[in-house]
C-alpha atoms as a PDB file:
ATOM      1  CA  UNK A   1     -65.962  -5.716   6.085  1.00  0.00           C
ATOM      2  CA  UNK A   2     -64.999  -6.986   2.935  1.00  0.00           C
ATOM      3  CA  UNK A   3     -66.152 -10.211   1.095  1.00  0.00           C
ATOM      4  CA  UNK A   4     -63.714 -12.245   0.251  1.00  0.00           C
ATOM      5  CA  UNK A   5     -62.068 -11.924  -2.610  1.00  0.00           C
ATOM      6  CA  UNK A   6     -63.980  -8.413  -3.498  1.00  0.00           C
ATOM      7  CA  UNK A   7     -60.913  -6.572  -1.370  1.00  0.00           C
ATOM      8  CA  UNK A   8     -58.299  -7.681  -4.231  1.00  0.00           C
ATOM      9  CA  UNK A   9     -60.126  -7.081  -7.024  1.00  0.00           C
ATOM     10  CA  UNK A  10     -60.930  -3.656  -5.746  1.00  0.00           C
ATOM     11  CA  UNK A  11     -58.317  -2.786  -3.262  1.00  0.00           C
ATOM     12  CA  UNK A  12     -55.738  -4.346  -4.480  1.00  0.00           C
ATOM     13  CA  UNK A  13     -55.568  -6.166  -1.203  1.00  0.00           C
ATOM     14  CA  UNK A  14     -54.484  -9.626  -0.122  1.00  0.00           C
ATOM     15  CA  UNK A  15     -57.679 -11.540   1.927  1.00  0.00           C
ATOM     16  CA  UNK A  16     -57.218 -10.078   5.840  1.00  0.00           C
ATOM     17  CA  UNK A  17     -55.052  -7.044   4.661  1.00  0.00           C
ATOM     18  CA  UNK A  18     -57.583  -4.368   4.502  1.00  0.00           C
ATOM     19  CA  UNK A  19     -57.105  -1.220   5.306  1.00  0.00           C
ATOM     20  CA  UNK A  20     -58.335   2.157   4.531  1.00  0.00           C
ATOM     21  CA  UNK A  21     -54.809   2.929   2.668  1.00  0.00           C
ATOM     22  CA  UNK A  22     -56.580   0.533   0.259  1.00  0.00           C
ATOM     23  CA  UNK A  23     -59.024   2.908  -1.518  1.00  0.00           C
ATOM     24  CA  UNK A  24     -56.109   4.718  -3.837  1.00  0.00           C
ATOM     25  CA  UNK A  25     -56.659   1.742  -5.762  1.00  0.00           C
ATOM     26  CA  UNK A  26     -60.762   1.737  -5.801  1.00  0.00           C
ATOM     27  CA  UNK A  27     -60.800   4.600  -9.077  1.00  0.00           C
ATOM     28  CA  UNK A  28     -64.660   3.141  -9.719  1.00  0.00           C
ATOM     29  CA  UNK A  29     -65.246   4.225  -6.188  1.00  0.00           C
ATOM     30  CA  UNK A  30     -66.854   1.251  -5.632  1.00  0.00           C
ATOM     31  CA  UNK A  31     -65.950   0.712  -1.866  1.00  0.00           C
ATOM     32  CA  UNK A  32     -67.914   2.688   1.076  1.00  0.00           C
ATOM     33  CA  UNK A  33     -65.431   3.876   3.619  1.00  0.00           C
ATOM     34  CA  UNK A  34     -67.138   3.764   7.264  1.00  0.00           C
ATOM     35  CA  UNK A  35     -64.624   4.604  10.316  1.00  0.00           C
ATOM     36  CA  UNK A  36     -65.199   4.574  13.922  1.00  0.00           C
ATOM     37  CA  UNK A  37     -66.449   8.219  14.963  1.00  0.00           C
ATOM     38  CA  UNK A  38     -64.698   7.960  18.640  1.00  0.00           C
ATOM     39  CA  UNK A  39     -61.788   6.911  16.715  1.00  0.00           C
ATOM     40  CA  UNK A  40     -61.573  10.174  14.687  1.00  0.00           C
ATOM     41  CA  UNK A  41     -62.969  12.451  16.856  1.00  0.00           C
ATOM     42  CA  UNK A  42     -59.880  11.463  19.370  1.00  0.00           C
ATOM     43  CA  UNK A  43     -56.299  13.283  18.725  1.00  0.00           C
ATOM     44  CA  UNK A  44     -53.996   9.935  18.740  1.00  0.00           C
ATOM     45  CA  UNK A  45     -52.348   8.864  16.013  1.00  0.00           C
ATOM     46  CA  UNK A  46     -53.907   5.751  14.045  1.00  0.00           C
ATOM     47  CA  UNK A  47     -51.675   2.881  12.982  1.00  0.00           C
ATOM     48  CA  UNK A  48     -52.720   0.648  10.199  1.00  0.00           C
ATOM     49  CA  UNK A  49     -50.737  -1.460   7.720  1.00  0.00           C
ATOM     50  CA  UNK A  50     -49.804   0.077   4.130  1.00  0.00           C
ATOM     51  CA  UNK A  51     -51.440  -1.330   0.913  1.00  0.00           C
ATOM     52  CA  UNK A  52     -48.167  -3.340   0.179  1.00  0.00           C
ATOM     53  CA  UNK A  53     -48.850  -5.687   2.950  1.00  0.00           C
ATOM     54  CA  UNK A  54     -48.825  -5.952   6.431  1.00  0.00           C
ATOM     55  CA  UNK A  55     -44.643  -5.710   7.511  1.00  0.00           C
ATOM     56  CA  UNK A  56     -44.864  -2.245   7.466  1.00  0.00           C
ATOM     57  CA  UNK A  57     -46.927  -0.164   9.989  1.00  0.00           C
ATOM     58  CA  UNK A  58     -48.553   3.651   8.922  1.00  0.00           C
ATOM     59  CA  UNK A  59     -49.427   6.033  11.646  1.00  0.00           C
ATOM     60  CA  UNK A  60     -51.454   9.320  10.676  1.00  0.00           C
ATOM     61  CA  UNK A  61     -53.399  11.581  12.767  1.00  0.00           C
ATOM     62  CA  UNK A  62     -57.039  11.531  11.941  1.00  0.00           C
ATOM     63  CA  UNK A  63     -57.503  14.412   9.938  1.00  0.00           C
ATOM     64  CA  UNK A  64     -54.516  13.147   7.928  1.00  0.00           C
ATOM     65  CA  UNK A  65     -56.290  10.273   7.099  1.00  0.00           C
ATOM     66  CA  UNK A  66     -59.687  12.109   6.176  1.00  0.00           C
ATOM     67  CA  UNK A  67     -57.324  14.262   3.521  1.00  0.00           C
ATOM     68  CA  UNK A  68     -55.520  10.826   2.476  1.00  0.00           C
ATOM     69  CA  UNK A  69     -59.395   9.375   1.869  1.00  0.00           C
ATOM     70  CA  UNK A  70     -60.178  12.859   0.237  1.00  0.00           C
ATOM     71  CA  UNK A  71     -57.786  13.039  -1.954  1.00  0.00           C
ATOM     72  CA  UNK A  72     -58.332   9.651  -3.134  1.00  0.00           C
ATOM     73  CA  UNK A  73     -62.356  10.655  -3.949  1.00  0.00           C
ATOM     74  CA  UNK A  74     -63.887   8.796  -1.077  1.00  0.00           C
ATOM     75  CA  UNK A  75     -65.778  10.937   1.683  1.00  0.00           C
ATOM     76  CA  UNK A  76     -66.432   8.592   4.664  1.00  0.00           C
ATOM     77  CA  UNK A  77     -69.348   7.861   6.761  1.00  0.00           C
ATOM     78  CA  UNK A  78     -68.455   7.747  10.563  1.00  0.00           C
ATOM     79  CA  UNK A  79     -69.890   5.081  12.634  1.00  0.00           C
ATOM     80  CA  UNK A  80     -71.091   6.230  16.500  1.00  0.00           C
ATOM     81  CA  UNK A  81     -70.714   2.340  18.252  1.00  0.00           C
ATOM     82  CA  UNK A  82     -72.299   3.845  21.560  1.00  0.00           C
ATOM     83  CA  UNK A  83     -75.600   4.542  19.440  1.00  0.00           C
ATOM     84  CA  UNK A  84     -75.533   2.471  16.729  1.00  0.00           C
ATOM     85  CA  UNK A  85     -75.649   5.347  14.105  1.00  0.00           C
ATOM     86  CA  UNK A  86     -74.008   6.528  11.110  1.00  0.00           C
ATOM     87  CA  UNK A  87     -72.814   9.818  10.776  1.00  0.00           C
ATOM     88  CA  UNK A  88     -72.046  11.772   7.617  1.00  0.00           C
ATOM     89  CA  UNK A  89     -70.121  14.295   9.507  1.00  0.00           C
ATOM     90  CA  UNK A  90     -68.402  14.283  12.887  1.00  0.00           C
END
């Protein structure tokens, strides 16, 4: 989650439009990326809106996102909702 306010500064985001697109405009790395581990772990696609707004709809497969986030300089922590843990890895 996002205070608001904080996701345009940092994002580049309008308040409610977050998404993990987002981070190509975080250069300070100042945001902490944190996705759902089932969510990754599963082969569907993902669909999220693009950093331009939310008309438009983005699907990527989930290691297609984790190259995305990589190649943007953020490494994400993977949260496990069935025991309440973070992960660093899946």
């Amino acid at each position: 989650m996002v205070r608001a306010g904080k996701s345009g500064l940092v994002l580049g985001l309008k308040g409610g439009a977050v998404t993990p697109l987002g981070v190509v405009n975080d250069k300070d790395n100042q945001v902490r990326v944190v996705l759902d581990a089932a969510m990754m772990r599963a082969s569907q696609p993902i669909l999220m809106h693009p950093v331009a707004g939310n008309t438009h709809t983005v699907v990527l497969l989930p290691q297609d996102l984790l190259k995305y986030l990589d190649a943007c300089g953020h490494t994400p922590l993977f949260a496990d909702f069935q025991t309440s843990t973070i992960l660093d890895t899946l």
